[in-house]
N, C-alpha and C. Protein backbone atom coordinates (compact mmCIF):
# COMPACT_ATOMS: atom_id res chain seq x y z
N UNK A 1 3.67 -76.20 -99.76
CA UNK A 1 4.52 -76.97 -100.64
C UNK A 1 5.96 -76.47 -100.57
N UNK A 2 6.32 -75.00 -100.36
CA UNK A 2 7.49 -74.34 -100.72
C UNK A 2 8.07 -74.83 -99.32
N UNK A 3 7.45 -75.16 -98.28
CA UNK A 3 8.00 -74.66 -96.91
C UNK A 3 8.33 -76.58 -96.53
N UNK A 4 7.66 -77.20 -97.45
CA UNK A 4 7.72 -78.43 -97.17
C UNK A 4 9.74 -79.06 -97.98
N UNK A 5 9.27 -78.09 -99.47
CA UNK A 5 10.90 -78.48 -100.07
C UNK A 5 11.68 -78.13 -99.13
N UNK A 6 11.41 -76.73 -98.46
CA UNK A 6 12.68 -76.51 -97.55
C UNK A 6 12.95 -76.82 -96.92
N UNK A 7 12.37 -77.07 -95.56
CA UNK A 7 12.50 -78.00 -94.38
C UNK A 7 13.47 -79.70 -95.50
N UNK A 8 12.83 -80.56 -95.75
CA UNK A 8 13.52 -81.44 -96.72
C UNK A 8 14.60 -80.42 -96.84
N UNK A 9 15.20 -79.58 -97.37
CA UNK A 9 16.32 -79.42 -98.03
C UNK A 9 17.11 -79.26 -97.05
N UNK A 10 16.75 -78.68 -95.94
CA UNK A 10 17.53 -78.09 -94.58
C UNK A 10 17.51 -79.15 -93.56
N UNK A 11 16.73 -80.04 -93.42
CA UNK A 11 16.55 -80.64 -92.39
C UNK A 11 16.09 -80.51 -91.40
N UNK A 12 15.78 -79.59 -91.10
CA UNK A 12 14.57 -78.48 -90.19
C UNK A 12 13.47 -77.63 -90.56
N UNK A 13 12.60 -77.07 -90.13
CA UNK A 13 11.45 -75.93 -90.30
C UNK A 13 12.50 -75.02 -89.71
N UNK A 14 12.06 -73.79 -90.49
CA UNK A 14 12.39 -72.42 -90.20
C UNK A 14 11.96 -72.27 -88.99
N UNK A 15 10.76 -72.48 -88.29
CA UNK A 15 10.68 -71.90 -87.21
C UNK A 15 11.90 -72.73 -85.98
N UNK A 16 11.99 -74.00 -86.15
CA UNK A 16 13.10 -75.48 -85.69
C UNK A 16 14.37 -74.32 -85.79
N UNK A 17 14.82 -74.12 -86.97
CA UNK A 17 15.91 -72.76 -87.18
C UNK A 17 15.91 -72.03 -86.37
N UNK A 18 15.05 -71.07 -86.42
CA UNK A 18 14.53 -69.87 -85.50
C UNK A 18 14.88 -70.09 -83.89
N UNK A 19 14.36 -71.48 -83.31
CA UNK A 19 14.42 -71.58 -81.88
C UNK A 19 15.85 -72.07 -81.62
N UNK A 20 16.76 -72.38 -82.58
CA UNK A 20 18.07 -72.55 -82.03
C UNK A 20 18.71 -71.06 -81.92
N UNK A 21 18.46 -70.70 -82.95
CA UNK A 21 19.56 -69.63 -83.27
C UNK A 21 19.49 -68.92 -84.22
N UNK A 22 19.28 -69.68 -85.54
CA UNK A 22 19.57 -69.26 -86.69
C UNK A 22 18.75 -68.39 -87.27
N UNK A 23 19.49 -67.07 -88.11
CA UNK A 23 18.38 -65.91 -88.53
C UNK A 23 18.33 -66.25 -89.52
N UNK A 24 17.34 -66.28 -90.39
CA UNK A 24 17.41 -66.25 -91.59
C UNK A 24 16.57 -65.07 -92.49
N UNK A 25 17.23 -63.70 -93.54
CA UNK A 25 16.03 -63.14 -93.54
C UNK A 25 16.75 -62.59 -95.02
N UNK A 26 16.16 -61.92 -95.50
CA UNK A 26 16.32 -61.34 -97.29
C UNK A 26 16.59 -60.28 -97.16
N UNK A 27 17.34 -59.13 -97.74
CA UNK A 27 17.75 -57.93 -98.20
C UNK A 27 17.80 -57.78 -99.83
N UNK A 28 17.54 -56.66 -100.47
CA UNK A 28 18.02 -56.21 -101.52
C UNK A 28 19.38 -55.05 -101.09
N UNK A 29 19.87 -55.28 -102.49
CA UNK A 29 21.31 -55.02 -102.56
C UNK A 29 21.26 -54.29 -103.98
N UNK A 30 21.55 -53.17 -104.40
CA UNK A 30 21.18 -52.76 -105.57
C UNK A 30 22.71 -52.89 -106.57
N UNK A 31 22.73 -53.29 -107.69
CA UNK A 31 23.67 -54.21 -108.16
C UNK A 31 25.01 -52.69 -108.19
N UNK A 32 25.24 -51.95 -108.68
CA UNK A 32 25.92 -51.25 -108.60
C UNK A 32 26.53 -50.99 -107.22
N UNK A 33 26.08 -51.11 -106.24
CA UNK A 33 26.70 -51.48 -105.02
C UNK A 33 27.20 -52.79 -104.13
N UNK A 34 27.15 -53.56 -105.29
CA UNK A 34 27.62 -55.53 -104.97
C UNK A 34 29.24 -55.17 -104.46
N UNK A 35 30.05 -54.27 -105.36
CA UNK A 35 31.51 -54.63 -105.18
C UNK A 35 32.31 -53.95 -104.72
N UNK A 36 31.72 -52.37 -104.24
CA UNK A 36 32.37 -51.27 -103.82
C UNK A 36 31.39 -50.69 -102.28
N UNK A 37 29.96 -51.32 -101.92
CA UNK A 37 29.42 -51.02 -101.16
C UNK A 37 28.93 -52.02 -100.22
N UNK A 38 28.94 -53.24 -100.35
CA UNK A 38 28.27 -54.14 -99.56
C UNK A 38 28.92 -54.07 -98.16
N UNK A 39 27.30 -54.58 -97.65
CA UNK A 39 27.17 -54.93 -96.29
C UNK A 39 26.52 -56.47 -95.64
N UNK A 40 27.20 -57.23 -96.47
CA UNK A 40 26.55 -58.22 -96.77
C UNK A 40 28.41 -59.04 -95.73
N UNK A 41 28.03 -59.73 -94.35
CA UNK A 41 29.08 -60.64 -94.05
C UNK A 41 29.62 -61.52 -94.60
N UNK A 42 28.97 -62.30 -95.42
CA UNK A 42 29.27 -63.87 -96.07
C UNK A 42 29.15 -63.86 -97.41
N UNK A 43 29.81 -62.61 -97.50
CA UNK A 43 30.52 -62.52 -99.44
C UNK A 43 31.22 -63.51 -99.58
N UNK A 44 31.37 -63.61 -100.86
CA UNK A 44 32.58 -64.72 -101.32
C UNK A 44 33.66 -64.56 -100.89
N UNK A 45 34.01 -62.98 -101.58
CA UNK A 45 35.37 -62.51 -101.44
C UNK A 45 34.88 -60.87 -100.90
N UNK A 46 36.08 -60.06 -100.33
CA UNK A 46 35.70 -59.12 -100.01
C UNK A 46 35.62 -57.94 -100.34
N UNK A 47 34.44 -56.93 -100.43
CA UNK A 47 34.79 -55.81 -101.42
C UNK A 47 35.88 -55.22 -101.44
N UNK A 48 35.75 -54.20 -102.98
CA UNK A 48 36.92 -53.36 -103.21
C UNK A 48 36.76 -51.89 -102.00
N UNK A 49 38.00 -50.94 -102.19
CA UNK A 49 37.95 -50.19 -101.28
C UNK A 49 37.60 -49.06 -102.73
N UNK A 50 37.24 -47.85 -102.32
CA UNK A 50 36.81 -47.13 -102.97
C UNK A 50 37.95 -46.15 -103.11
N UNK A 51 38.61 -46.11 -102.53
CA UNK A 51 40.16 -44.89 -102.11
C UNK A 51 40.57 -46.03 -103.41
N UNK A 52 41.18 -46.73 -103.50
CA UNK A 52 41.86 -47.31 -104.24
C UNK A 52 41.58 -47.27 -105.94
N UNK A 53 40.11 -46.89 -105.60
CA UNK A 53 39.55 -46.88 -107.36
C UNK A 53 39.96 -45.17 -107.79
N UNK A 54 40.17 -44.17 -106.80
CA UNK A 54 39.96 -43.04 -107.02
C UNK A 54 41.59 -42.55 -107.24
N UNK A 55 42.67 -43.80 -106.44
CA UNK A 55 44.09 -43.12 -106.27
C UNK A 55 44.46 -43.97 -108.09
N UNK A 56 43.79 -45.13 -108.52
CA UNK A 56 44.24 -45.67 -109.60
C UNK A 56 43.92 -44.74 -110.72
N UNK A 57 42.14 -44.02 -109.96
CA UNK A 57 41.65 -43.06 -111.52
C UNK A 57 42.55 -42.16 -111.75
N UNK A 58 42.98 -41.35 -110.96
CA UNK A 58 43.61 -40.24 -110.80
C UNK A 58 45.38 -40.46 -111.30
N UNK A 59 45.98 -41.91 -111.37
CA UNK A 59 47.14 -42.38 -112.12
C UNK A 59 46.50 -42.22 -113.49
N UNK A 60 45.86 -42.51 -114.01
CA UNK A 60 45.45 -42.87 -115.19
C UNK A 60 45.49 -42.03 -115.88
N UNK A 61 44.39 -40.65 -114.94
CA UNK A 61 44.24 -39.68 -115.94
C UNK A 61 45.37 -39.17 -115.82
N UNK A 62 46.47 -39.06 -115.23
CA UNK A 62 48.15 -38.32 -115.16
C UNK A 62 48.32 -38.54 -115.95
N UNK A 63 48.49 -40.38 -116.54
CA UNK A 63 49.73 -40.72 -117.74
C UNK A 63 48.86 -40.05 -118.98
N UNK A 64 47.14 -39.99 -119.13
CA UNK A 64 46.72 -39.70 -120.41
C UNK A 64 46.98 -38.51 -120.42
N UNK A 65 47.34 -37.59 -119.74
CA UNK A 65 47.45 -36.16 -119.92
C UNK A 65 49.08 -35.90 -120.69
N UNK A 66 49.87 -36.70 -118.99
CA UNK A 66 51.36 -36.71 -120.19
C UNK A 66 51.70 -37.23 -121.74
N UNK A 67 51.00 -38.25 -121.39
CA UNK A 67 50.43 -38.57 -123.22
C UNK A 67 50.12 -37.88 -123.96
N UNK A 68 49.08 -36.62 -123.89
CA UNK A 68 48.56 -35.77 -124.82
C UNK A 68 49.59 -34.92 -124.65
N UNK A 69 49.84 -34.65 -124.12
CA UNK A 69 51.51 -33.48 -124.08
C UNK A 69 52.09 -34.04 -124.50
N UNK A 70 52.90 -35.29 -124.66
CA UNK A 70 54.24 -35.78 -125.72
C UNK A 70 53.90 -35.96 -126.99
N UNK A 71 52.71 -36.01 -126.85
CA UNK A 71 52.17 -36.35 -128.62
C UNK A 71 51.75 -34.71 -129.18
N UNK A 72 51.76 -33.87 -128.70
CA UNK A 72 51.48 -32.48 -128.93
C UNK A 72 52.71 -32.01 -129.64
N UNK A 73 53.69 -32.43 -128.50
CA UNK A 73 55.17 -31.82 -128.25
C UNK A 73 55.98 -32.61 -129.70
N UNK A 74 55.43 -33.94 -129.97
CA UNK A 74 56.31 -34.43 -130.76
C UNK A 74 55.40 -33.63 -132.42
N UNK A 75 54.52 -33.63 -132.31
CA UNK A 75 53.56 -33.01 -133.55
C UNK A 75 54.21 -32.07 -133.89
N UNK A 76 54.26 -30.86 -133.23
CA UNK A 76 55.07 -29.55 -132.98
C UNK A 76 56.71 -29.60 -133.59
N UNK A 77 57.32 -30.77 -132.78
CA UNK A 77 58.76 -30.52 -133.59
C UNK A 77 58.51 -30.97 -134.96
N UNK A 78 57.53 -32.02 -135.25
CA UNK A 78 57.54 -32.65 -136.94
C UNK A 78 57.34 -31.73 -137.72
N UNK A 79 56.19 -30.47 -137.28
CA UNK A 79 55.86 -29.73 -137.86
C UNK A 79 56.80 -28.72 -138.42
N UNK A 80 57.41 -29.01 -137.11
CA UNK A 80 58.95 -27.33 -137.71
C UNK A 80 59.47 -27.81 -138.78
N UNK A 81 59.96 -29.37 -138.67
CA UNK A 81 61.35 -29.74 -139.06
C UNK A 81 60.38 -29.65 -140.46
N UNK A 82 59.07 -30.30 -140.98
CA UNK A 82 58.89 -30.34 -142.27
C UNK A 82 58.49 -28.68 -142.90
N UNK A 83 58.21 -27.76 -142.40
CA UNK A 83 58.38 -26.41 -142.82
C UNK A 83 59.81 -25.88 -143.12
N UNK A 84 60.97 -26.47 -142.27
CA UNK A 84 62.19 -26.21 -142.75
C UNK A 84 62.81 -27.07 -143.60
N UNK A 85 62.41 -27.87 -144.25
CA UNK A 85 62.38 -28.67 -145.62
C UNK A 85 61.45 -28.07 -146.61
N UNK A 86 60.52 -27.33 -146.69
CA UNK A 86 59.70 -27.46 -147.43
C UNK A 86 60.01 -25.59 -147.78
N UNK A 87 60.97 -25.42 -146.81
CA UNK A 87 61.03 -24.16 -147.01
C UNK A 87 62.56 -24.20 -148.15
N UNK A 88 63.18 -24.86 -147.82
CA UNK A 88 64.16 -25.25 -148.47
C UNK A 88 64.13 -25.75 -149.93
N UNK A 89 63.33 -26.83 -150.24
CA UNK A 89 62.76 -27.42 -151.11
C UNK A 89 62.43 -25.55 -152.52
N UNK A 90 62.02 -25.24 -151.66
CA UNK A 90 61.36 -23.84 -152.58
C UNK A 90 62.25 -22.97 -152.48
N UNK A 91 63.24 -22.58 -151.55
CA UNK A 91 64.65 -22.12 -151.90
C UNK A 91 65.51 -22.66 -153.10
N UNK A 92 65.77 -23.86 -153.38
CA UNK A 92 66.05 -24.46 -154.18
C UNK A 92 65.63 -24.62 -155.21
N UNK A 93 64.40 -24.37 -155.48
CA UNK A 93 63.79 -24.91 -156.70
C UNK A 93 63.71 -23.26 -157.38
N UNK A 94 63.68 -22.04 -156.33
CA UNK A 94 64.11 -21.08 -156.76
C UNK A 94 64.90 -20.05 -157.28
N UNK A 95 66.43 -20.50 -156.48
CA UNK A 95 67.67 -20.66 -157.03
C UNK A 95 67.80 -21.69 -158.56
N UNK A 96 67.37 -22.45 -158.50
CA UNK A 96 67.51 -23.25 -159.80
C UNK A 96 67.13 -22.79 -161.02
N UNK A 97 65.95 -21.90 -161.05
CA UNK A 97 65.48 -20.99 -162.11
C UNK A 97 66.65 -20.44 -162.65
């Protein structure tokens, strides 16, 4: 029955296929390797390169690092500047006595 839809769908028997030319045969492809590993000719489009995922990771983690350093760095000056108010604040309120 299955071999009958196909032929109908193709217009030939597989084996009719077979004696021209045409291969026809199945692979598994394990999904985590669809877009960075295939070996598959007649993708849609063509995979990614893997250098490219590793030179983008490696941007990324740069800027989050300089990130955690400017946000450290800016914590640090807030911190002074409100200890030298607060130090003041109690200078003042001590003098005022």
């Amino acid at each position: 029955m299955w071999l009958l839809k196909c032929s109908n769908f193709l217009g030939s028997s597989l084996d009719q296929a077979r004696k021209i030319g045409g291969v026809y045969s199945y692979y598994t492809t394990k999904i985590t390797d669809i877009h960075l590993r295939s070996t598959s000719q007649v993708d849609i489009e063509p995979g990614g390169s893997l250098m490219y995922m590793y030179v983008f990771g490696g941007i990324g983690i740069f800027i989050v690092v300089i990130a955690c350093i400017n946000f450290m760095n800016l914590s640090t000056a807030q911190s002074a500047g409100r200890a030298k108010l607060a130090c003041a604040k109690r200078l003042a309120h001590f003098v005022a006595r």
